[in-house]
Structures are given as structure tokens and as C-alpha cells.
C-alpha atoms as a PDB file:
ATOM      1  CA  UNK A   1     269.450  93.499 132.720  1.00  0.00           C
ATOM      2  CA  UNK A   2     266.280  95.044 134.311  1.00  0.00           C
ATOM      3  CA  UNK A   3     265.908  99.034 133.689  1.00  0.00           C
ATOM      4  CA  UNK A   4     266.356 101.378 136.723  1.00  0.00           C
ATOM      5  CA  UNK A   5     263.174 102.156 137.101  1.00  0.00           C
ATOM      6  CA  UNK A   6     262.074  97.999 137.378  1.00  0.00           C
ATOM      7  CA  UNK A   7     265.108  97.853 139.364  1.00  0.00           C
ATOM      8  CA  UNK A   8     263.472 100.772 141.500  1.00  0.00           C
ATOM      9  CA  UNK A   9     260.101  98.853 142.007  1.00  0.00           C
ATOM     10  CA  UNK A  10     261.668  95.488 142.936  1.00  0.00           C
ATOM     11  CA  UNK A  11     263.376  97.224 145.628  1.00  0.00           C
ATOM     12  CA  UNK A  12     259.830  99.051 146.607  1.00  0.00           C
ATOM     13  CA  UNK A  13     258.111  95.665 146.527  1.00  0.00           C
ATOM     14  CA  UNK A  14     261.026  94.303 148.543  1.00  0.00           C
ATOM     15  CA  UNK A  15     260.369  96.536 151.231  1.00  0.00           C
ATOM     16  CA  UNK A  16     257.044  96.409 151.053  1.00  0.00           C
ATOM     17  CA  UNK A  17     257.393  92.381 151.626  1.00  0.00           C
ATOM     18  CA  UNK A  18     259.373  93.167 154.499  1.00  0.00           C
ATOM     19  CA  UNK A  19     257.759  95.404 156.715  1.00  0.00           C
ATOM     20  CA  UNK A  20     254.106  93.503 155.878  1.00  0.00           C
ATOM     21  CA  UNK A  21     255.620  89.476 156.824  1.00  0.00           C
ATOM     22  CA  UNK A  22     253.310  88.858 158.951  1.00  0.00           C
ATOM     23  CA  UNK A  23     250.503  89.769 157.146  1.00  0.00           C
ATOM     24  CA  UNK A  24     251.269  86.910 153.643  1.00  0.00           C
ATOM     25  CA  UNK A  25     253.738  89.060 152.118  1.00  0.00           C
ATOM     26  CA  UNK A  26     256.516  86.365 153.850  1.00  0.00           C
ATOM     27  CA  UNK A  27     256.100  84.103 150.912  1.00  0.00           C
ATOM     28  CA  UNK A  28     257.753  87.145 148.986  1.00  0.00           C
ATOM     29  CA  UNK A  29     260.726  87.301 151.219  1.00  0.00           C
ATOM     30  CA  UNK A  30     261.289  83.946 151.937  1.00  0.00           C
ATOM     31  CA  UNK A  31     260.369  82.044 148.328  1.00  0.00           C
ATOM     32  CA  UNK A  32     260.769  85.014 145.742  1.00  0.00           C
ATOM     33  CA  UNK A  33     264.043  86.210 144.209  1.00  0.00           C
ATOM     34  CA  UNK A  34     264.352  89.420 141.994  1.00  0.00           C
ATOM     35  CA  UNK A  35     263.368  87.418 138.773  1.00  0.00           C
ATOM     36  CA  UNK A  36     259.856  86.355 140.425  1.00  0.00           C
ATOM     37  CA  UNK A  37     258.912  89.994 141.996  1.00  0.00           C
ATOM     38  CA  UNK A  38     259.799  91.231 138.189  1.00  0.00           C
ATOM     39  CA  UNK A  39     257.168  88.710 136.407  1.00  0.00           C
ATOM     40  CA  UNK A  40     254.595  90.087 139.347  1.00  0.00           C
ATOM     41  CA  UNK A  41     255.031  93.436 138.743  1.00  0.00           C
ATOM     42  CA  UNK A  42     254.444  92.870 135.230  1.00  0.00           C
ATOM     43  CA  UNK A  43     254.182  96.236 133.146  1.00  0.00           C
ATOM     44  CA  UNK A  44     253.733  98.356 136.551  1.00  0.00           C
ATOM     45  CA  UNK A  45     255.187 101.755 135.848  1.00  0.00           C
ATOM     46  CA  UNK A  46     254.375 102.797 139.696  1.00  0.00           C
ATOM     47  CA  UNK A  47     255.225 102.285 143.060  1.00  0.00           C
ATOM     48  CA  UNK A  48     251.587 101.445 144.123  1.00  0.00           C
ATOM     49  CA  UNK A  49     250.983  99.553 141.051  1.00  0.00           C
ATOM     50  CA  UNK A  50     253.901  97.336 141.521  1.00  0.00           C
ATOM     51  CA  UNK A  51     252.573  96.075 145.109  1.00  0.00           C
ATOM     52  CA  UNK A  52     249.476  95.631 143.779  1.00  0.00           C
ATOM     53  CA  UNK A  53     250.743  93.410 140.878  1.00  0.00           C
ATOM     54  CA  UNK A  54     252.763  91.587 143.419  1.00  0.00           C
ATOM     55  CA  UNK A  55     249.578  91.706 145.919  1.00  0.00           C
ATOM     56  CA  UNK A  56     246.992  89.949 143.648  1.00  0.00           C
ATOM     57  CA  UNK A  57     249.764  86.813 144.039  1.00  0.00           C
ATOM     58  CA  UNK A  58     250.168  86.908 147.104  1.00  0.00           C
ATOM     59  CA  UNK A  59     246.794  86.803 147.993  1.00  0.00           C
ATOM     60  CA  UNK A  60     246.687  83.516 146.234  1.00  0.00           C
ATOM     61  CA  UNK A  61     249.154  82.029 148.561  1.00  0.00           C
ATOM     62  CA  UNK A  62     247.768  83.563 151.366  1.00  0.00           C
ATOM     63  CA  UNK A  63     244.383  82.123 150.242  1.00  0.00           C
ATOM     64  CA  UNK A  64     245.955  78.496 149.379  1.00  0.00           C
ATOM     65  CA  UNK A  65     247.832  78.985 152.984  1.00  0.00           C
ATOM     66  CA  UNK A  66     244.707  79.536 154.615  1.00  0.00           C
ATOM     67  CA  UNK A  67     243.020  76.392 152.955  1.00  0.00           C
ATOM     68  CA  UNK A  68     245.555  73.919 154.497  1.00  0.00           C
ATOM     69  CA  UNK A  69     245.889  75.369 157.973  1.00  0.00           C
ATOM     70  CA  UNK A  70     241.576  74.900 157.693  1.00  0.00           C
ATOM     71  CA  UNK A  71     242.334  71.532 156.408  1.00  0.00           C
ATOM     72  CA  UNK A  72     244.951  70.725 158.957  1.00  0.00           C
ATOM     73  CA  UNK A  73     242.950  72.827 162.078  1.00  0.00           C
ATOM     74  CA  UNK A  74     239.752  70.412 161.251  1.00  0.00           C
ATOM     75  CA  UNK A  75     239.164  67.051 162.891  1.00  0.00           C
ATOM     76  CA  UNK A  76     239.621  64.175 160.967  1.00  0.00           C
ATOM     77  CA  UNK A  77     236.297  62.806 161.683  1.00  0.00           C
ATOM     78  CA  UNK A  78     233.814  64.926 161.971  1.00  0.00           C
ATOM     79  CA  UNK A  79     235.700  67.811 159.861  1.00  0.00           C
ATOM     80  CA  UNK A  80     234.635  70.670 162.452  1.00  0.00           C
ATOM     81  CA  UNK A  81     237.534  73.031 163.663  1.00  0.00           C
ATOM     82  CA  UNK A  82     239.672  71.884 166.193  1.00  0.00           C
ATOM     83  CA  UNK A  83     238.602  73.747 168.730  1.00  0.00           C
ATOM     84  CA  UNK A  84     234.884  72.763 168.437  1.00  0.00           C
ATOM     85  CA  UNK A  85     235.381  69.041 168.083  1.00  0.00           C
ATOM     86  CA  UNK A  86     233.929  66.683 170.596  1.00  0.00           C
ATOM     87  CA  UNK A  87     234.848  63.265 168.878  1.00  0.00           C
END
């Protein structure tokens, strides 16, 4: 069983998630359950240490994210952006 106070910054990191979605943090709501956003936080004994814990992960799957949409946005061919591509 988690103390209160890790109990008190999964629910800060939870909200945190939440009302920043759109901006990565979705990969927390949708993909991470209490167990996860406790191994981020890690030995956080703050609020604003917690989400930065949790923040230097989910800038890697923002980062990984960002990869395969570049991939995925880039023409097979000539491997220019979609949007650019005369082939």
C-alpha cells in the first residue's frame, strides 16, 4: 500500500495528465495505471517534482510519437514531408 503522501502525488500527476492531454501527457491517462505514475515519480517528495519525474517520460513518448508521425508524414520515395512531395 502506497503512503498518503505518494497517494497524494499520483492524484496531482493524475490531474496534471488530464488537464495537459493534448499536449503528450495522454499517454499518462490513457496507458498508465497508479502502479506506473508511482515508478515515475520515483522518490518525489513534491507536487512539482512529481510532474517532473513523470514529465521526463513522457517526453520520451512524446519524442518516440513524434518520430513515427515524421516517419509516417514522409513520402515513401523521396522521404520529404508530405506536404512538400512532388513524386
Amino acid at each position: 500500500m502506497s503512503s498518503p503522501l505518494k497517494q497524494a502525488l499520483i492524484a496531482a500527476v493524475k490531474s496534471h495528465a488530464s488537464n495537459n492531454y493534448a499536449k503528450g501527457w495522454d499517454v499518462v491517462v490513457e496507458s498508465w495505471d497508479e502502479v506506473d505514475i508511482a515508478a515515475a515519480i520515483g522518490d518525489a517528495q513534491t507536487v512539482p517534482e512529481a510532474i517532473a519525474a513523470v514529465a521526463a517520460d513522457v517526453s520520451t513518448y512524446t519524442d518516440y510519437a513524434n518520430d513515427i508521425r515524421a516517419e509516417v508524414d514522409a513520402c515513401c520515395i523521396c522521404r520529404q514531408s508530405m506536404a512538400v512531395c512532388v513524386c
